[in-house]
N, C-alpha and C. Protein backbone atom coordinates (compact mmCIF):
# COMPACT_ATOMS: atom_id res chain seq x y z
N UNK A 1 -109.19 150.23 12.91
CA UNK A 1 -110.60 150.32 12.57
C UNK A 1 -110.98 151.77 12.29
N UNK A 2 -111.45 151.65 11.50
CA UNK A 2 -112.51 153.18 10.93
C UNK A 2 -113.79 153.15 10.68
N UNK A 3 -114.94 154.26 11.39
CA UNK A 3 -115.85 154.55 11.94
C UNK A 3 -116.51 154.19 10.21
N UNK A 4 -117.74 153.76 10.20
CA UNK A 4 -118.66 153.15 8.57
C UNK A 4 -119.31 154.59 8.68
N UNK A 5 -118.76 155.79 7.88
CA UNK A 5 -119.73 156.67 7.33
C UNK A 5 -120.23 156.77 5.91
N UNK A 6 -120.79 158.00 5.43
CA UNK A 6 -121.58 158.22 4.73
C UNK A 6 -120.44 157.66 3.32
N UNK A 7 -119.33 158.42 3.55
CA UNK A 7 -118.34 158.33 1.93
C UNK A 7 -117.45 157.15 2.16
N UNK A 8 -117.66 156.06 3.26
CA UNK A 8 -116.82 155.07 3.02
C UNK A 8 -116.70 153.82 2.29
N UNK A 9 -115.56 154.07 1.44
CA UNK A 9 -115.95 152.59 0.43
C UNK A 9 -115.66 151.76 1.11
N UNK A 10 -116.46 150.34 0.72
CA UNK A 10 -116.23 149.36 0.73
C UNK A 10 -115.90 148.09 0.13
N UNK A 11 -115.40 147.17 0.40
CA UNK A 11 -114.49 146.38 -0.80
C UNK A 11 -115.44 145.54 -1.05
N UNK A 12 -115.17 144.31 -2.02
CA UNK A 12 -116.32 143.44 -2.06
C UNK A 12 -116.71 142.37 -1.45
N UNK A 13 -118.08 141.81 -1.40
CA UNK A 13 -119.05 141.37 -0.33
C UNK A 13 -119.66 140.50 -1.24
N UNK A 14 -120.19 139.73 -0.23
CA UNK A 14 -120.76 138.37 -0.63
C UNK A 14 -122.21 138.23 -0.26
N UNK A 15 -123.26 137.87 -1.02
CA UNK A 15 -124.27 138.35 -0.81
C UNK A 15 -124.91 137.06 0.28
N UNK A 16 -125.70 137.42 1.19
CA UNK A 16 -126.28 136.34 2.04
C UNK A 16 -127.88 136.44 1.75
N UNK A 17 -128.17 135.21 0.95
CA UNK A 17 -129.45 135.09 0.85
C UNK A 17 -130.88 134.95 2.22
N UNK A 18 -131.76 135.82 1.78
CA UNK A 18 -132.60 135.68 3.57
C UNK A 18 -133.23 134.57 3.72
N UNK A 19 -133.26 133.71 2.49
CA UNK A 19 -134.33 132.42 2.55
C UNK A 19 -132.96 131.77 3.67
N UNK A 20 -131.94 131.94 3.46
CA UNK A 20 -131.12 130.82 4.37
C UNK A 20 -131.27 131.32 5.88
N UNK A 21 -131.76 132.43 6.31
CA UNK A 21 -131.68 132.51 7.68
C UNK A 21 -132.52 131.25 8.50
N UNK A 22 -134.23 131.22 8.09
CA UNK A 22 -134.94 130.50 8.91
C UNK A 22 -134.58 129.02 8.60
N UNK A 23 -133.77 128.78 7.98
CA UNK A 23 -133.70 127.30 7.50
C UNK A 23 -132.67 126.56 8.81
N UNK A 24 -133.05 124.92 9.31
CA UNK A 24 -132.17 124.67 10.05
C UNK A 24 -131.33 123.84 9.60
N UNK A 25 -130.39 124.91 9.17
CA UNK A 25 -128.74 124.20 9.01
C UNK A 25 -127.80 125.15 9.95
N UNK A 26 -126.28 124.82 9.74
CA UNK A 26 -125.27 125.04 10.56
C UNK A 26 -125.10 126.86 10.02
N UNK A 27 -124.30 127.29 11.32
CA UNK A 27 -123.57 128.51 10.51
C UNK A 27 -122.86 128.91 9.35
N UNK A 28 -122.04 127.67 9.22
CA UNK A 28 -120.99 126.78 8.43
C UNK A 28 -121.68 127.09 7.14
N UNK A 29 -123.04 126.02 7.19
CA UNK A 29 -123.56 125.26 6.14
C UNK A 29 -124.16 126.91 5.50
N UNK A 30 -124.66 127.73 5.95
CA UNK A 30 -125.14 129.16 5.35
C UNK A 30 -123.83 129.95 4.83
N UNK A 31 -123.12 130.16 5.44
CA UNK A 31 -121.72 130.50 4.87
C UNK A 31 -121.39 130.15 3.84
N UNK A 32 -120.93 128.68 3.52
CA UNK A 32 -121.00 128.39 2.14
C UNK A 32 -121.53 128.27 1.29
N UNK A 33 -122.94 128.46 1.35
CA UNK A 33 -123.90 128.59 0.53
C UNK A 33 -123.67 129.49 -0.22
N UNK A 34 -122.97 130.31 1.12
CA UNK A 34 -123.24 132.34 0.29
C UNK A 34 -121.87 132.03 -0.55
N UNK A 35 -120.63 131.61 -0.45
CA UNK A 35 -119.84 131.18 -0.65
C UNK A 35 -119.50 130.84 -2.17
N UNK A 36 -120.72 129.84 -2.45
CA UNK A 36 -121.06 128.92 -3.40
C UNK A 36 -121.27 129.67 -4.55
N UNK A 37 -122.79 130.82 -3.42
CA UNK A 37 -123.24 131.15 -4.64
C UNK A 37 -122.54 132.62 -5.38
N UNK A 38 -121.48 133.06 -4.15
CA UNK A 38 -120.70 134.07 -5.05
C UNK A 38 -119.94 133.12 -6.18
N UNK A 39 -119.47 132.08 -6.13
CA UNK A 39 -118.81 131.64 -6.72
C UNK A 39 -119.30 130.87 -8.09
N UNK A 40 -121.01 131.27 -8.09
CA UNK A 40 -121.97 130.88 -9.25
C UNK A 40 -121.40 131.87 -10.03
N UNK A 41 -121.35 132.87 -9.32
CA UNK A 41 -121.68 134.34 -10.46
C UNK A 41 -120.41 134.51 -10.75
N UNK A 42 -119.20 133.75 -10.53
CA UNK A 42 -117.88 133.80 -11.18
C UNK A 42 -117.96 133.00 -12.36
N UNK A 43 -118.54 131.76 -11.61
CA UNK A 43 -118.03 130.56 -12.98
C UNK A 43 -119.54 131.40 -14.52
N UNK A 44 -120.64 131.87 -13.85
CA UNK A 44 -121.13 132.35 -14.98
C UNK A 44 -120.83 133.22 -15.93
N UNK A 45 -120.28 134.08 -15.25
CA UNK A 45 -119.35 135.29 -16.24
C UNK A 45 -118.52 134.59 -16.72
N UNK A 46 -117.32 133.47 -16.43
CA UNK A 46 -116.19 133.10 -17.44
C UNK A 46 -117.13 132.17 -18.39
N UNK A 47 -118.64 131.56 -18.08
CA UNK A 47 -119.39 130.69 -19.17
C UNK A 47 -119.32 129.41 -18.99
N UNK A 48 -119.21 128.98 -17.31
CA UNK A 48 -118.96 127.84 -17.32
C UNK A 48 -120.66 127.28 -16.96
N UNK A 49 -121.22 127.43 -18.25
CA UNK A 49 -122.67 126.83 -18.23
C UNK A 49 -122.90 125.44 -18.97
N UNK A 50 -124.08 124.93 -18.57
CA UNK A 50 -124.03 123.66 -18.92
C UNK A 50 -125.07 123.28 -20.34
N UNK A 51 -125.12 122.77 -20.98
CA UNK A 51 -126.02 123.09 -21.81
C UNK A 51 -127.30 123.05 -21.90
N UNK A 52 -127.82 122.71 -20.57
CA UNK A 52 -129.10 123.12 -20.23
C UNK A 52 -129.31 124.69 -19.19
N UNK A 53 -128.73 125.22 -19.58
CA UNK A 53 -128.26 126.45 -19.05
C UNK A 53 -127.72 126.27 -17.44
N UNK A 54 -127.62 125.24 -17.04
CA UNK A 54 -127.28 125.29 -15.58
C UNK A 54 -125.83 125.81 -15.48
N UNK A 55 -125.47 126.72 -14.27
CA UNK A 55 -124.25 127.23 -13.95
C UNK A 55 -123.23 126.33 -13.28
N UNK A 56 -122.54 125.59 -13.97
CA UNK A 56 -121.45 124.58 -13.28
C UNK A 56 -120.36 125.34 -12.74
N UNK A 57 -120.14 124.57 -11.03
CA UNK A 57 -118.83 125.19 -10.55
C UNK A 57 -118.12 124.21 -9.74
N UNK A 58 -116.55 124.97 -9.60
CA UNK A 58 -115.98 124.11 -8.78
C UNK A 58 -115.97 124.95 -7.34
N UNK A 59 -115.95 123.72 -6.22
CA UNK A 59 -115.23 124.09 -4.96
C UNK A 59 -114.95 122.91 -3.95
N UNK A 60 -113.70 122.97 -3.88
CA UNK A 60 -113.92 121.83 -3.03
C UNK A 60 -113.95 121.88 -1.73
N UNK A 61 -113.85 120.11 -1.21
CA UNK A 61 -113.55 120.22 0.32
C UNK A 61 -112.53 121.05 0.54
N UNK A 62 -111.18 121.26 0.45
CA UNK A 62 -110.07 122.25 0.69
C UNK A 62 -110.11 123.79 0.50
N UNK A 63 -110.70 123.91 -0.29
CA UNK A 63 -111.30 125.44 -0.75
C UNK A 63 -112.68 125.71 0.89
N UNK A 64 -113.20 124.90 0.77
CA UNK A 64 -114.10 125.43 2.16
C UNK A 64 -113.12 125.13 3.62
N UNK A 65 -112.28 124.49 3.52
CA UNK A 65 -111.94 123.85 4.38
C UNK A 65 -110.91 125.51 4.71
N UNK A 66 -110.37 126.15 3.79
CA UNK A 66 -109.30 127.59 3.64
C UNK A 66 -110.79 128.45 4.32
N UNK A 67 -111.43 128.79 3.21
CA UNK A 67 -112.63 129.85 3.25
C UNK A 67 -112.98 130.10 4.73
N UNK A 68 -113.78 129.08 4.99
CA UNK A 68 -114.43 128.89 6.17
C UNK A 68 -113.49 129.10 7.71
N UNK A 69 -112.45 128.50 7.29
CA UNK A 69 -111.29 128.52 8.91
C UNK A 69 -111.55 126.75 9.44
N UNK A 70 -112.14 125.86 9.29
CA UNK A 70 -112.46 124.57 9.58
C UNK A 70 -111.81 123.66 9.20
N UNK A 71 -111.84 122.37 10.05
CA UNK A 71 -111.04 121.32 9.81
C UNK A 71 -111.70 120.74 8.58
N UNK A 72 -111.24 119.75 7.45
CA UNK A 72 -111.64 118.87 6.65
C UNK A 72 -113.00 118.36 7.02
N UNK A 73 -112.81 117.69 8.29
CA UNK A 73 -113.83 117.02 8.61
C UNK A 73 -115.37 117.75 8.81
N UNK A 74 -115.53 119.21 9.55
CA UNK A 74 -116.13 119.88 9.50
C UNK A 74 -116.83 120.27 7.94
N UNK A 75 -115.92 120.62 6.89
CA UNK A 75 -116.36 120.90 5.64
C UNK A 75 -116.77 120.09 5.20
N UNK A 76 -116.42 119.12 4.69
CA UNK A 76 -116.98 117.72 4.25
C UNK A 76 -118.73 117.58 4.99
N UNK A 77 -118.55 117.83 6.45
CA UNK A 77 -119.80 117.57 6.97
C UNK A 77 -121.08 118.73 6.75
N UNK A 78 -120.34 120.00 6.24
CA UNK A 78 -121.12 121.19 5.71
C UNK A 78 -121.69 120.76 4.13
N UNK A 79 -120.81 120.16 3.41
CA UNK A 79 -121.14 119.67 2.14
C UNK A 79 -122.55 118.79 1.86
N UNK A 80 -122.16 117.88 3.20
CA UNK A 80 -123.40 116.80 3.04
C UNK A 80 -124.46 117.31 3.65
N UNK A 81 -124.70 118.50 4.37
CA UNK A 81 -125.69 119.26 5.42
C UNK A 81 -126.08 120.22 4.16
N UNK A 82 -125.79 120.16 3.30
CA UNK A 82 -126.29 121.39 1.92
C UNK A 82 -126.61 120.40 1.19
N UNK A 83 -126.50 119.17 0.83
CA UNK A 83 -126.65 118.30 -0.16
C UNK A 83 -127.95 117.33 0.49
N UNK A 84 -127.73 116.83 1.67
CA UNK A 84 -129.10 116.04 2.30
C UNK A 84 -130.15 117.44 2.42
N UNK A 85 -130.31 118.68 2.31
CA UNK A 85 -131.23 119.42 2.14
C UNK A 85 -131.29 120.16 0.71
N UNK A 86 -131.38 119.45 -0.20
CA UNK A 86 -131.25 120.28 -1.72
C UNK A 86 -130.95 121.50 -1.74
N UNK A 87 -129.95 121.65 -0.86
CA UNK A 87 -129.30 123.17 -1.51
C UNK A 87 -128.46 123.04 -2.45
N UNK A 88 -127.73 122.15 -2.20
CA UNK A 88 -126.73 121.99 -3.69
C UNK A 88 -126.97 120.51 -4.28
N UNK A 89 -126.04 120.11 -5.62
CA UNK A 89 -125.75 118.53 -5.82
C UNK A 89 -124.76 118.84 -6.38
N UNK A 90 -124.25 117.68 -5.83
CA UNK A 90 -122.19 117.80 -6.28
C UNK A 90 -122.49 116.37 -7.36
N UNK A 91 -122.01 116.09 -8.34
CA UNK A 91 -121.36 115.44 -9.32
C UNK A 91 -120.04 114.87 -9.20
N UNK A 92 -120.01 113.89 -9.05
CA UNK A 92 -118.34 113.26 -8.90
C UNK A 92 -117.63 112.97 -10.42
N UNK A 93 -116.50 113.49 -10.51
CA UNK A 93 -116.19 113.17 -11.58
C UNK A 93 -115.25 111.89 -12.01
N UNK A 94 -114.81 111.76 -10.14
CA UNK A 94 -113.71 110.47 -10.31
C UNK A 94 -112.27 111.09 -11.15
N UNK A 95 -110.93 109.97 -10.55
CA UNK A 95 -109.72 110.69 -10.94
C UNK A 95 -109.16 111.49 -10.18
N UNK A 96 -109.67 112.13 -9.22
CA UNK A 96 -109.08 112.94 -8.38
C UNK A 96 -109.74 114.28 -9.11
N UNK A 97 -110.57 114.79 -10.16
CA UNK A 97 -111.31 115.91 -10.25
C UNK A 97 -112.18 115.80 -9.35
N UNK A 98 -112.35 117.51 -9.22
CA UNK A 98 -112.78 118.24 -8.07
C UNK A 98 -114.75 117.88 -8.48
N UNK A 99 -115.42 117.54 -7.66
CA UNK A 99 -116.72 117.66 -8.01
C UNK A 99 -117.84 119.01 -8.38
N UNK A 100 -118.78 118.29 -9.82
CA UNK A 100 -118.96 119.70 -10.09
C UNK A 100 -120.60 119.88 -9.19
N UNK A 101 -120.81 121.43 -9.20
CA UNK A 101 -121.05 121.29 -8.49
C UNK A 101 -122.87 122.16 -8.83
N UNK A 102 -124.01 122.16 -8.52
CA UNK A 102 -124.61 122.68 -9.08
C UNK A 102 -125.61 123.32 -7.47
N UNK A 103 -126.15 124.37 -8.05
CA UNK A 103 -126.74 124.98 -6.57
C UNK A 103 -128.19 125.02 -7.18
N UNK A 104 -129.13 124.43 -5.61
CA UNK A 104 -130.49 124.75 -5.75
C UNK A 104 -131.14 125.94 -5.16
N UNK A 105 -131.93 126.74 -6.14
CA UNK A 105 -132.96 127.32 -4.55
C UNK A 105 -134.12 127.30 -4.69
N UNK A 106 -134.61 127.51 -2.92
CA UNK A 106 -136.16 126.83 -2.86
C UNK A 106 -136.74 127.67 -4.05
N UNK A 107 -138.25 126.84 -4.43
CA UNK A 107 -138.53 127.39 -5.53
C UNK A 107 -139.54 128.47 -5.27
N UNK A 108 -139.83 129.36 -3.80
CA UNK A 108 -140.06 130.36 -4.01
C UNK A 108 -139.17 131.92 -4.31
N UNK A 109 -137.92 131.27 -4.02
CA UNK A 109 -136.90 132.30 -4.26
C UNK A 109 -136.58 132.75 -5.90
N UNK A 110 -137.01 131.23 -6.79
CA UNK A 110 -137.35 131.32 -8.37
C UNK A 110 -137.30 132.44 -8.84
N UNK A 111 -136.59 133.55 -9.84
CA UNK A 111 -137.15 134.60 -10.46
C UNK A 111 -136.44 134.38 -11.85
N UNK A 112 -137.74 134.53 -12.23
CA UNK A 112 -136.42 134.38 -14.22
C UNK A 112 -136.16 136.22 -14.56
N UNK A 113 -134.99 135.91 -15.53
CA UNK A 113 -134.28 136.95 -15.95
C UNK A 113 -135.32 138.32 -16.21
N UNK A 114 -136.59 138.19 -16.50
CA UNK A 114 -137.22 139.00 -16.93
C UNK A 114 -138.30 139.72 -15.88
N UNK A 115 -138.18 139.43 -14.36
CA UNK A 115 -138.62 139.87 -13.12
C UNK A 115 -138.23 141.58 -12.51
């Protein structure tokens, strides 16, 4: 370990939104959110938009299930704890594709590009 001063870099970070603190979901369920939504701003840069401009992504149960440190069962139950509270909606695609996946936020957090 080395002391956080003035000239120390740091590698990259995942941003944690503050609307998710007061909200009652799991530790889990805020984690992947932040998770999610780093993983918005990936699939948007390669253009994986939808043609109503929505940002489509993948992640699955196994990908949170790595991320997080948790059993299957745990993730799966973080999925539906973000989905029964409109933070996200997953899309099934059937076939064994991964569901896509789309993220909400409350709509005072709303800011369009030009804010």
């Amino acid at each position: 370990m080395i002391p956080y001063k003035t000239d120390t870099d740091i590698s990259s970070y995942i941003i944690f939104p503050r609307f998710l603190i007061p909200l009652d979901l799991s530790n889990d369920a805020k984690v992947l959110y932040a998770l999610l939504l780093d993983r918005a701003g990936i699939s948007r840069k390669k253009g994986y938009i939808e043609a109503d401009g929505t940002i489509r992504l993948y992640f699955t149960v196994e990908d949170a299930k790595a991320k997080l440190r948790r059993s299957r069962q745990v993730a799966t139950r973080v999925f539906h704890e973000l989905e029964s509270c409109g933070l996200i909606f997953r899309r099934k695609q059937g076939l064994g594709r991964p569901a896509v996946i789309t993220l909400n936020l409350p709509a005072k957090e709303r800011r369009s590009a030009n804010d």
